[in-house]
Structures are given as structure tokens and as C-alpha cells.
N, C-alpha and C. Protein backbone atom coordinates (compact mmCIF):
# COMPACT_ATOMS: atom_id res chain seq x y z
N UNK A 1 38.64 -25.61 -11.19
CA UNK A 1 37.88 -25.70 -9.96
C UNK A 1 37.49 -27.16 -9.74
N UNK A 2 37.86 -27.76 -8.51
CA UNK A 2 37.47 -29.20 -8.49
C UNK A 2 36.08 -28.97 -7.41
N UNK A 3 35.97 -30.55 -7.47
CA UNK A 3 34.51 -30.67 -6.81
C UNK A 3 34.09 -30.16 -5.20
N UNK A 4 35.01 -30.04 -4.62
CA UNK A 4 35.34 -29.82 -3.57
C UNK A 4 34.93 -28.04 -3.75
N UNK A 5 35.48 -27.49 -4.33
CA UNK A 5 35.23 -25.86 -4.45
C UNK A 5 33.93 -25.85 -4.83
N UNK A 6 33.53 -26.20 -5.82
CA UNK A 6 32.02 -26.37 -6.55
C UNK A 6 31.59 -26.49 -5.51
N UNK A 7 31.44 -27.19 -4.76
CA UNK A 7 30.11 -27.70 -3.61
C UNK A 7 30.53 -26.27 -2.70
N UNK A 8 31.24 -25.96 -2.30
CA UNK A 8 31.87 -24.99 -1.54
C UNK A 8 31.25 -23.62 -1.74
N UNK A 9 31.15 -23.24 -3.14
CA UNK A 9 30.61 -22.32 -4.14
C UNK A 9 28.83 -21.90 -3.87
N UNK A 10 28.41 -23.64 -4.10
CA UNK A 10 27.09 -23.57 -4.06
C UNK A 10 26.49 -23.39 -2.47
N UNK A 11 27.26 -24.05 -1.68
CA UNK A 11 26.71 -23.81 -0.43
C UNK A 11 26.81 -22.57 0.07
N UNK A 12 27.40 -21.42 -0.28
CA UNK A 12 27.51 -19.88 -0.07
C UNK A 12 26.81 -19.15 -1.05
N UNK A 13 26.53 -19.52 -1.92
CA UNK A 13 25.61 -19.04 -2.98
C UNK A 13 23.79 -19.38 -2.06
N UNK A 14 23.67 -21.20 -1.91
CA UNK A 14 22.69 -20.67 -1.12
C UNK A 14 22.21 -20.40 0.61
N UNK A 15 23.26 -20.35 1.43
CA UNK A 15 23.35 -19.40 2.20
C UNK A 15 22.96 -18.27 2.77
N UNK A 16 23.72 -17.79 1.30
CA UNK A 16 23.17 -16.03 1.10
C UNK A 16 21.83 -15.53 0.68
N UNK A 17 21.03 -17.10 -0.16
CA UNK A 17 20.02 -16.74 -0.62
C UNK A 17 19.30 -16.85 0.71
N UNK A 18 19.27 -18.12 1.47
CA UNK A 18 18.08 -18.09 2.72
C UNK A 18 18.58 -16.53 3.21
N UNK A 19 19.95 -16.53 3.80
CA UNK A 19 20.10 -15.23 4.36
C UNK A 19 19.00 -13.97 4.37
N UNK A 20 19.43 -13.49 2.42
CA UNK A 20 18.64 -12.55 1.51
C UNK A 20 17.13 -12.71 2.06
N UNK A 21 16.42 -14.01 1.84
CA UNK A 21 14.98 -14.05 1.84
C UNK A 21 14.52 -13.94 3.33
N UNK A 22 15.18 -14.33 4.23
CA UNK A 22 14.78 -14.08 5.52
C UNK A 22 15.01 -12.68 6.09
N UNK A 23 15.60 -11.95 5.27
CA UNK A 23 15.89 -10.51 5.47
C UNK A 23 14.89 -9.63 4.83
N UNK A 24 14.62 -9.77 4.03
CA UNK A 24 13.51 -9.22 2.51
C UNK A 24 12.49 -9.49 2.81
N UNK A 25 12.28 -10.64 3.20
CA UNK A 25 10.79 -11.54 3.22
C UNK A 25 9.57 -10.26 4.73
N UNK A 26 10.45 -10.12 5.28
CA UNK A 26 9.15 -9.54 6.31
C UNK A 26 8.68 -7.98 5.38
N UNK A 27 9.37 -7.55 4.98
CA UNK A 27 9.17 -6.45 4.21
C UNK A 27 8.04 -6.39 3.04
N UNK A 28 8.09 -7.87 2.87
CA UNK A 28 7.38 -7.61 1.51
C UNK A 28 5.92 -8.91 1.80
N UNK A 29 5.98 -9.38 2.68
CA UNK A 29 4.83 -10.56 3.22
C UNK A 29 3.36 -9.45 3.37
N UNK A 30 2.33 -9.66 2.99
CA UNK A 30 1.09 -8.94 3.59
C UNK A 30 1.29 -9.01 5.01
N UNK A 31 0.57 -8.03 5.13
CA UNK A 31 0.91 -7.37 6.52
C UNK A 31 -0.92 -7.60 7.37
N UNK A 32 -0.89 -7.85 8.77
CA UNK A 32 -2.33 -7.87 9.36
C UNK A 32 -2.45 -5.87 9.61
N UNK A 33 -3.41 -6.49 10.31
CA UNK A 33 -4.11 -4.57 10.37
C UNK A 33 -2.91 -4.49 11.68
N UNK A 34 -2.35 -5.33 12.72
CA UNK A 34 -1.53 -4.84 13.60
C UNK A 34 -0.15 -4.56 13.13
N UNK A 35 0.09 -5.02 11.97
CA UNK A 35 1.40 -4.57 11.60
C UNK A 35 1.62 -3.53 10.31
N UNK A 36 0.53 -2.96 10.09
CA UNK A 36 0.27 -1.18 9.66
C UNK A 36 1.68 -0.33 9.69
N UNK A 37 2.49 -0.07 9.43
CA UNK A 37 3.58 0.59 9.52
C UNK A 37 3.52 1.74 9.09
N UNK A 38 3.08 2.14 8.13
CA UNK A 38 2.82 3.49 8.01
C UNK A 38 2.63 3.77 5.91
N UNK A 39 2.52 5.00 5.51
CA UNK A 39 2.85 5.05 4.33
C UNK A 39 4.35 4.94 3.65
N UNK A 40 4.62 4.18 2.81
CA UNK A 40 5.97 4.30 2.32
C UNK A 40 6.17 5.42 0.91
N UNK A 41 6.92 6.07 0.70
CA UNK A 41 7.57 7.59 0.49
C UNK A 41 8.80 7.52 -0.37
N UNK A 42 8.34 7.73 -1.45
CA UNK A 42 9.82 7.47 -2.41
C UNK A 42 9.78 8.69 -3.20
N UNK A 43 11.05 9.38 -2.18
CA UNK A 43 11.22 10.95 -3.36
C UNK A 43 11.92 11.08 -4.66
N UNK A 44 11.93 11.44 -5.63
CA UNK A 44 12.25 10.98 -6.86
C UNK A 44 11.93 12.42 -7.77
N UNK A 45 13.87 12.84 -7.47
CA UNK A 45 13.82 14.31 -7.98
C UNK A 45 12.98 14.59 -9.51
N UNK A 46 12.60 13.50 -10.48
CA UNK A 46 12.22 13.71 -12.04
C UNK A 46 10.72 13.33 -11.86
N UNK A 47 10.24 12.93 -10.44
CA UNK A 47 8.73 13.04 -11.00
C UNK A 47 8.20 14.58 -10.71
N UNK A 48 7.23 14.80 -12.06
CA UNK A 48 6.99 15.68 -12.01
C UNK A 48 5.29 15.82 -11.24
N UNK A 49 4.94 14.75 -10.95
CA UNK A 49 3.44 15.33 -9.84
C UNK A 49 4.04 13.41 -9.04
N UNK A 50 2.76 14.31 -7.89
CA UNK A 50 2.90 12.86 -7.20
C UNK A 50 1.77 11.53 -7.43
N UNK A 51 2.37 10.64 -6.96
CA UNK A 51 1.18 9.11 -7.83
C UNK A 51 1.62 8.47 -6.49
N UNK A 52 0.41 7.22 -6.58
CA UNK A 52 0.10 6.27 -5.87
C UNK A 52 0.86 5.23 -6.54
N UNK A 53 1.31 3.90 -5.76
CA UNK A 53 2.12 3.02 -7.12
C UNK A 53 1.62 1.56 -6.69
N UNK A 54 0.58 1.89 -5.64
CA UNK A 54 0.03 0.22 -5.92
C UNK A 54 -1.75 0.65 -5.33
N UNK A 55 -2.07 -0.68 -5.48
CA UNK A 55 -3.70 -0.96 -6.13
C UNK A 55 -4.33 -0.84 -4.64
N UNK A 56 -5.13 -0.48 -3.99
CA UNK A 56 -6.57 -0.49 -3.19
C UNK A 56 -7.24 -1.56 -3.18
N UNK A 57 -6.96 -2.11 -1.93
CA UNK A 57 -8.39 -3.21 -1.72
C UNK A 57 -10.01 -3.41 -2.10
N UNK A 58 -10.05 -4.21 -3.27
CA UNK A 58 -11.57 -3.73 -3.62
C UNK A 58 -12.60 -4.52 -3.01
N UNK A 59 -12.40 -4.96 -1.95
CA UNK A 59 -13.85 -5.72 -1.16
C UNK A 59 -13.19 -5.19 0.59
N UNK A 60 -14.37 -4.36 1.04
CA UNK A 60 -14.43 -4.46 2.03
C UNK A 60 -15.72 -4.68 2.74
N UNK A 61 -15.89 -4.81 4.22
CA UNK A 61 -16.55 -6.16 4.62
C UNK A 61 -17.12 -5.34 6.11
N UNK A 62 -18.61 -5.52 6.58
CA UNK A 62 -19.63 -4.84 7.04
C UNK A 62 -18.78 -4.83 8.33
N UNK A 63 -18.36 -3.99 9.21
CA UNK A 63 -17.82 -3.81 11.12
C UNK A 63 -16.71 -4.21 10.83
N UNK A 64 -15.90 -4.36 9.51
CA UNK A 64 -14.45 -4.62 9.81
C UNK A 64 -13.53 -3.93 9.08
N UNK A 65 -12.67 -3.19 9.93
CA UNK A 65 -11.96 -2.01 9.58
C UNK A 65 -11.03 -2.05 8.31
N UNK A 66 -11.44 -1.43 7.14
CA UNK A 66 -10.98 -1.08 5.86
C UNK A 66 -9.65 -0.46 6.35
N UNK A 67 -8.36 -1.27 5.76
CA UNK A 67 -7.19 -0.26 5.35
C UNK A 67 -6.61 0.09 4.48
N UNK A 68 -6.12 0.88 3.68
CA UNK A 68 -5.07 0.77 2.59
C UNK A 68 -3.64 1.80 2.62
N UNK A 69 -3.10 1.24 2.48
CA UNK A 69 -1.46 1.90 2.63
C UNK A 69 -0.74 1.81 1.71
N UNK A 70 -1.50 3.42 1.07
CA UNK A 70 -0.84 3.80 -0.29
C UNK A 70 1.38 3.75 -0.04
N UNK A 71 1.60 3.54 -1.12
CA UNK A 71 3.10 3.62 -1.52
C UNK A 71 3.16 5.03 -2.73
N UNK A 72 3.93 5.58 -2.42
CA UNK A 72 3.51 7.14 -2.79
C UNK A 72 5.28 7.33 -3.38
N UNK A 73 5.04 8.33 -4.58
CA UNK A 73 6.17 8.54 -5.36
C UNK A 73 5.88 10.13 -5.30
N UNK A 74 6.74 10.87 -4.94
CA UNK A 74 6.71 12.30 -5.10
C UNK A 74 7.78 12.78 -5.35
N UNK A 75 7.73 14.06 -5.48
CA UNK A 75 8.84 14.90 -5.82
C UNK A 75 9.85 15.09 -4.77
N UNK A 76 10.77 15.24 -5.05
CA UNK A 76 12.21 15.54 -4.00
C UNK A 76 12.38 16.63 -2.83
N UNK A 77 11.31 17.54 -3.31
CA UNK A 77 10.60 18.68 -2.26
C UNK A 77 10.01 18.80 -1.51
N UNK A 78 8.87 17.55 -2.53
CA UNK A 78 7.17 18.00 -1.69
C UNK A 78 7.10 17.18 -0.21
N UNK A 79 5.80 17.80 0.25
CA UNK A 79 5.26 17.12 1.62
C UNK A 79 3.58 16.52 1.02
N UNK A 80 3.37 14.90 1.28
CA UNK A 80 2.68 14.46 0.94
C UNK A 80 1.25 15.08 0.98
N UNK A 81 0.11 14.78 0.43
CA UNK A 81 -0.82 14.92 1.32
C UNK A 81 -1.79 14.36 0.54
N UNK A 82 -3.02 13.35 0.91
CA UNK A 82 -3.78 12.46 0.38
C UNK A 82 -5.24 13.16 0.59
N UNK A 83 -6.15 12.85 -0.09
CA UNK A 83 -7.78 13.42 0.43
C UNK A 83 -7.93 12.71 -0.57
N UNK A 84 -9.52 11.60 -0.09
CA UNK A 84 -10.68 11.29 -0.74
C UNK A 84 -11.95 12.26 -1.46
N UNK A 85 -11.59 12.32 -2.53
CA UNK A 85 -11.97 13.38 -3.37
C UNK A 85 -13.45 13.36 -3.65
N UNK A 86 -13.67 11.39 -3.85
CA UNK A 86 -15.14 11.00 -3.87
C UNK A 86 -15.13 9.27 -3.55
N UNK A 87 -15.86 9.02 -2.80
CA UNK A 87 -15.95 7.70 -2.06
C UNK A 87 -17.53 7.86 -1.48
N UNK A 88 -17.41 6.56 -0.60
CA UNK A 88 -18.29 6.89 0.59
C UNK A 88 -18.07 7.67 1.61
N UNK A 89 -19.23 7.93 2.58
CA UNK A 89 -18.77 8.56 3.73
C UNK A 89 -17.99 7.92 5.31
N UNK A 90 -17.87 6.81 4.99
CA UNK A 90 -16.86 5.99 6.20
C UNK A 90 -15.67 6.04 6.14
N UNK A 91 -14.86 6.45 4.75
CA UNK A 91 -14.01 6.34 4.19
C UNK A 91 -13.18 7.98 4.28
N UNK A 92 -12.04 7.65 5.29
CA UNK A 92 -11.34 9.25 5.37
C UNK A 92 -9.46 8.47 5.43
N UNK A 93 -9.01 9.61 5.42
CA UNK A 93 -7.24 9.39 5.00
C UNK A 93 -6.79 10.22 6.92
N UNK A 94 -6.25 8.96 7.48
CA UNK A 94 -5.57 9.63 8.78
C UNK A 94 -4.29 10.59 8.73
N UNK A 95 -3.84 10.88 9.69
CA UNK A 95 -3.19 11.82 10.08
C UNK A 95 -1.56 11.22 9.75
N UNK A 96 -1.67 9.85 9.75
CA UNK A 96 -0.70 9.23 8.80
C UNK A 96 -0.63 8.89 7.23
N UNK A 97 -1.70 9.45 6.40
CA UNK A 97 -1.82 8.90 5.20
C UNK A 97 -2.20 7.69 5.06
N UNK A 98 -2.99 7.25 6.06
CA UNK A 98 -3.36 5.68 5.74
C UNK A 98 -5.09 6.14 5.54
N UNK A 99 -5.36 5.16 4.32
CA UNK A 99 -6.80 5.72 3.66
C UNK A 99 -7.80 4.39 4.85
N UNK A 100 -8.58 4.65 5.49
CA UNK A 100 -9.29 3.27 5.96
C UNK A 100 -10.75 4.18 6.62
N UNK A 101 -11.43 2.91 7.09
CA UNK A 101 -12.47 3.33 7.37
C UNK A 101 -13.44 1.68 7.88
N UNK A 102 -14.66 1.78 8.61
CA UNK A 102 -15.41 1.25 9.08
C UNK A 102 -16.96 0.42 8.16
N UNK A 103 -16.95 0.44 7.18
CA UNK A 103 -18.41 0.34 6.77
C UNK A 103 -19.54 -0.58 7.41
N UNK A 104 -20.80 0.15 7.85
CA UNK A 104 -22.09 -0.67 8.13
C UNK A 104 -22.66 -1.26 7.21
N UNK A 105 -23.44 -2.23 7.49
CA UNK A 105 -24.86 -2.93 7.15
C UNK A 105 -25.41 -1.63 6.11
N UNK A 106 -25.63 -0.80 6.61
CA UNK A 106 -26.29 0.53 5.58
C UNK A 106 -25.41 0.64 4.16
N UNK A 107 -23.83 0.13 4.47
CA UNK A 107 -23.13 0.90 3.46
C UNK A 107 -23.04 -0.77 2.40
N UNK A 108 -23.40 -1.77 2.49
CA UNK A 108 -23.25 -2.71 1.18
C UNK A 108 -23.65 -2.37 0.07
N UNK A 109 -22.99 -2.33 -0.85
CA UNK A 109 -22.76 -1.74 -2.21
C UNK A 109 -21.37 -1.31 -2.72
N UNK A 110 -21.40 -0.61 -3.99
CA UNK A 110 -20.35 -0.65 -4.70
C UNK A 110 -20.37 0.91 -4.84
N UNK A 111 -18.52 1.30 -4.47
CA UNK A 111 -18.55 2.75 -4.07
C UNK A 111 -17.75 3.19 -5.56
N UNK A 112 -17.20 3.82 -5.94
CA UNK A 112 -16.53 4.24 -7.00
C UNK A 112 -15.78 5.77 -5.70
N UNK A 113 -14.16 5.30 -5.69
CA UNK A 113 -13.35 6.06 -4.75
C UNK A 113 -12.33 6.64 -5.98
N UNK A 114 -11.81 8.10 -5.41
CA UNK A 114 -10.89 8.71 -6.22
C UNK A 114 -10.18 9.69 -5.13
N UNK A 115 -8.95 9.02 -5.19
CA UNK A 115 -8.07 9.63 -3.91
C UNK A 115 -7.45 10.72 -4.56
N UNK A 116 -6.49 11.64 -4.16
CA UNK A 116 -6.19 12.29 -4.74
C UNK A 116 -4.94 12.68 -4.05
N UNK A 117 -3.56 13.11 -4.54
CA UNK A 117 -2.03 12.90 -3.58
C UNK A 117 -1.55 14.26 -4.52
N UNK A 118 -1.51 15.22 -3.49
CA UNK A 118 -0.65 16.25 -4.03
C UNK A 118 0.76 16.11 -2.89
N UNK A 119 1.40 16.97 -3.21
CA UNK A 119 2.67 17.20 -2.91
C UNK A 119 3.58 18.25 -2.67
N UNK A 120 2.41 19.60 -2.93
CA UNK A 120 2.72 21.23 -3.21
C UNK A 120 2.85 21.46 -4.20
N UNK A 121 4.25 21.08 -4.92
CA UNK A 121 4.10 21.18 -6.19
C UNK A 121 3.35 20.42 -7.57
N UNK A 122 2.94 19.36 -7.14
CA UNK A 122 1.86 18.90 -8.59
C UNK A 122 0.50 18.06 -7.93
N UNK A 123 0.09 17.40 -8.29
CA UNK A 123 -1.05 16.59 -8.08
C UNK A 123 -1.48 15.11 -8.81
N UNK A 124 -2.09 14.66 -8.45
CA UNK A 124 -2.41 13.80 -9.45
C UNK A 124 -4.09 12.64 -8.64
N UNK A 125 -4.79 11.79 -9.32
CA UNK A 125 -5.86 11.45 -8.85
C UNK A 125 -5.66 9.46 -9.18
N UNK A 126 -6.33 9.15 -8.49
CA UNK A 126 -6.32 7.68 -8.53
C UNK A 126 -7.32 7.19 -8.55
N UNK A 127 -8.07 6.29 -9.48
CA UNK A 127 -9.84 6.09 -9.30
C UNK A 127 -9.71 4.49 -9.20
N UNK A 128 -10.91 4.29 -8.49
CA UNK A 128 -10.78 2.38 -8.21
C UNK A 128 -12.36 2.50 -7.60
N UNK A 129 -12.31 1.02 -6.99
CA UNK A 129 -13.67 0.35 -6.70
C UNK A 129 -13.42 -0.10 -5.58
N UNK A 130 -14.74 0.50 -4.34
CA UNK A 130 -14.65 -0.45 -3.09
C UNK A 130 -15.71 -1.32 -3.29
N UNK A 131 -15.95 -2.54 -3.12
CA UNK A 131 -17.37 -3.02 -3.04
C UNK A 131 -17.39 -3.53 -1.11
N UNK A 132 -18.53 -2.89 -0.99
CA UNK A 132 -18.64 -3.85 0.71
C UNK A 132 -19.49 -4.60 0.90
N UNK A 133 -19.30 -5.64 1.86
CA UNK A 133 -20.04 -7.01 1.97
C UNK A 133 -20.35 -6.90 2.80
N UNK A 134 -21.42 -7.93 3.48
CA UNK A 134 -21.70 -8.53 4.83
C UNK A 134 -20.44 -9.44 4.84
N UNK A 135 -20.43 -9.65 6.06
CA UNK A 135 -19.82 -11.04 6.48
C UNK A 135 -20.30 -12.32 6.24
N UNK A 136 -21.81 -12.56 6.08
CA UNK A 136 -22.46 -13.50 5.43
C UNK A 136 -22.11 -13.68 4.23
N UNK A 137 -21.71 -13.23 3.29
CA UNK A 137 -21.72 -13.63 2.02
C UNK A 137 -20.51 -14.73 1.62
């Protein structure tokens, strides 16, 4: 291979990489509250209950709308379904599976939340920490 191919080589090698990352990249960038897409859903005939597979925002912040958009692993059958088992009371799961909510001035403090994702056939629970702030802090 002379130098001529080499350079030839590398410039399609990275190419493909900007290509790759400009393709990938919106998918995986944090997202604002307007670009909410929905819950993502990975059926996976060998799990045997369903789980959450990433972490909950643990600071949320007094008049400004709490979201979280669980990524959910279930069974190859089931039909999702999420409920806040124990939280606060601002805190409910929409009609899309997106867990969010509003907290006041009344609600600063530290909540201890446990969601919970069945699937028909199994279950399973997820425990974490909201803390909410003022905006002052």
C-alpha cells in the first residue's frame, strides 16, 4: 500500500466517523423538556421481570417542571406500565410513561421515590432520591 492509498484509507475512515457521530449524536445528546420523545422500550425475550436501566434526576427545582424518561427493558410480551409506589404528591407517571411533575415552595425537601414497572408478567421496583430546591439556592 503506498502513501497515496494510506491517506486515501484514512480520509474514509474519518469520513465515516463525522458521518457516524452526526448521525448518533442527536440520539444520545441530553435532551430539553421540548424535545421529550417519549419512553424508550427494549423487549428482550430472557428478561424475566421488567427494570428501569437508567438513573432519575435527583434535584428538582421549585415551579419548574420535573421530567424523567425512564428507558425500560421488558419482556417480549408484556405491555409496560409504571406507578409511583411512594414519592411526593406532585409527582405522577403520564399517559406516556414519562414520570414528571411540578413541585412548590411547600414541597423543598428531600423525597425518597420508588417507581415501580410491571409488564403483566413480572414486576420489579426502583428506589432513588428527589431533593427540591428553590431557585434561589
Amino acid at each position: 500500500m503506498n502513501i497515496g492509498d494510506t491517506r486515501r484509507a484514512i480520509a474514509v475512515v474519518v469520513f465515516s466517523l463525522i458521518l457516524l457521530v452526526s448521525v448518533l449524536s442527536p440520539l444520545y445528546l441530553p435532551k430539553g423538556e421540548e424535545d421529550v420523545k417519549g419512553v424508550d422500550i427494549q423487549r428482550d425475550i430472557s428478561a424475566q421481570y421488567p427494570y428501569i436501566t437508567n438513573l432519575m434526576p435527583n434535584i428538582a427545582y421549585v415551579d419548574e417542571e420535573y421530567v424523567f424518561v425512564p428507558r425500560l427493558v421488558i419482556s417480549e410480551f408484556g405491555n409496560p406500565v409504571i406507578t409511583v409506589k411512594q414519592g411526593p404528591s406532585w409527582l405522577r407517571v403520564d399517559e406516556e410513561l414519562i414520570v414528571r411533575g411540578t413541585p412548590q415552595m411547600e414541597d423543598v425537601g428531600t423525597y425518597k421515590v420508588v417507581l415501580r414497572v410491571e409488564d403483566g408478567i413480572g414486576s420489579s421496583e426502583m428506589t432513588d432520591y428527589i431533593i427540591v430546591q428553590s431557585n434561589e439556592e
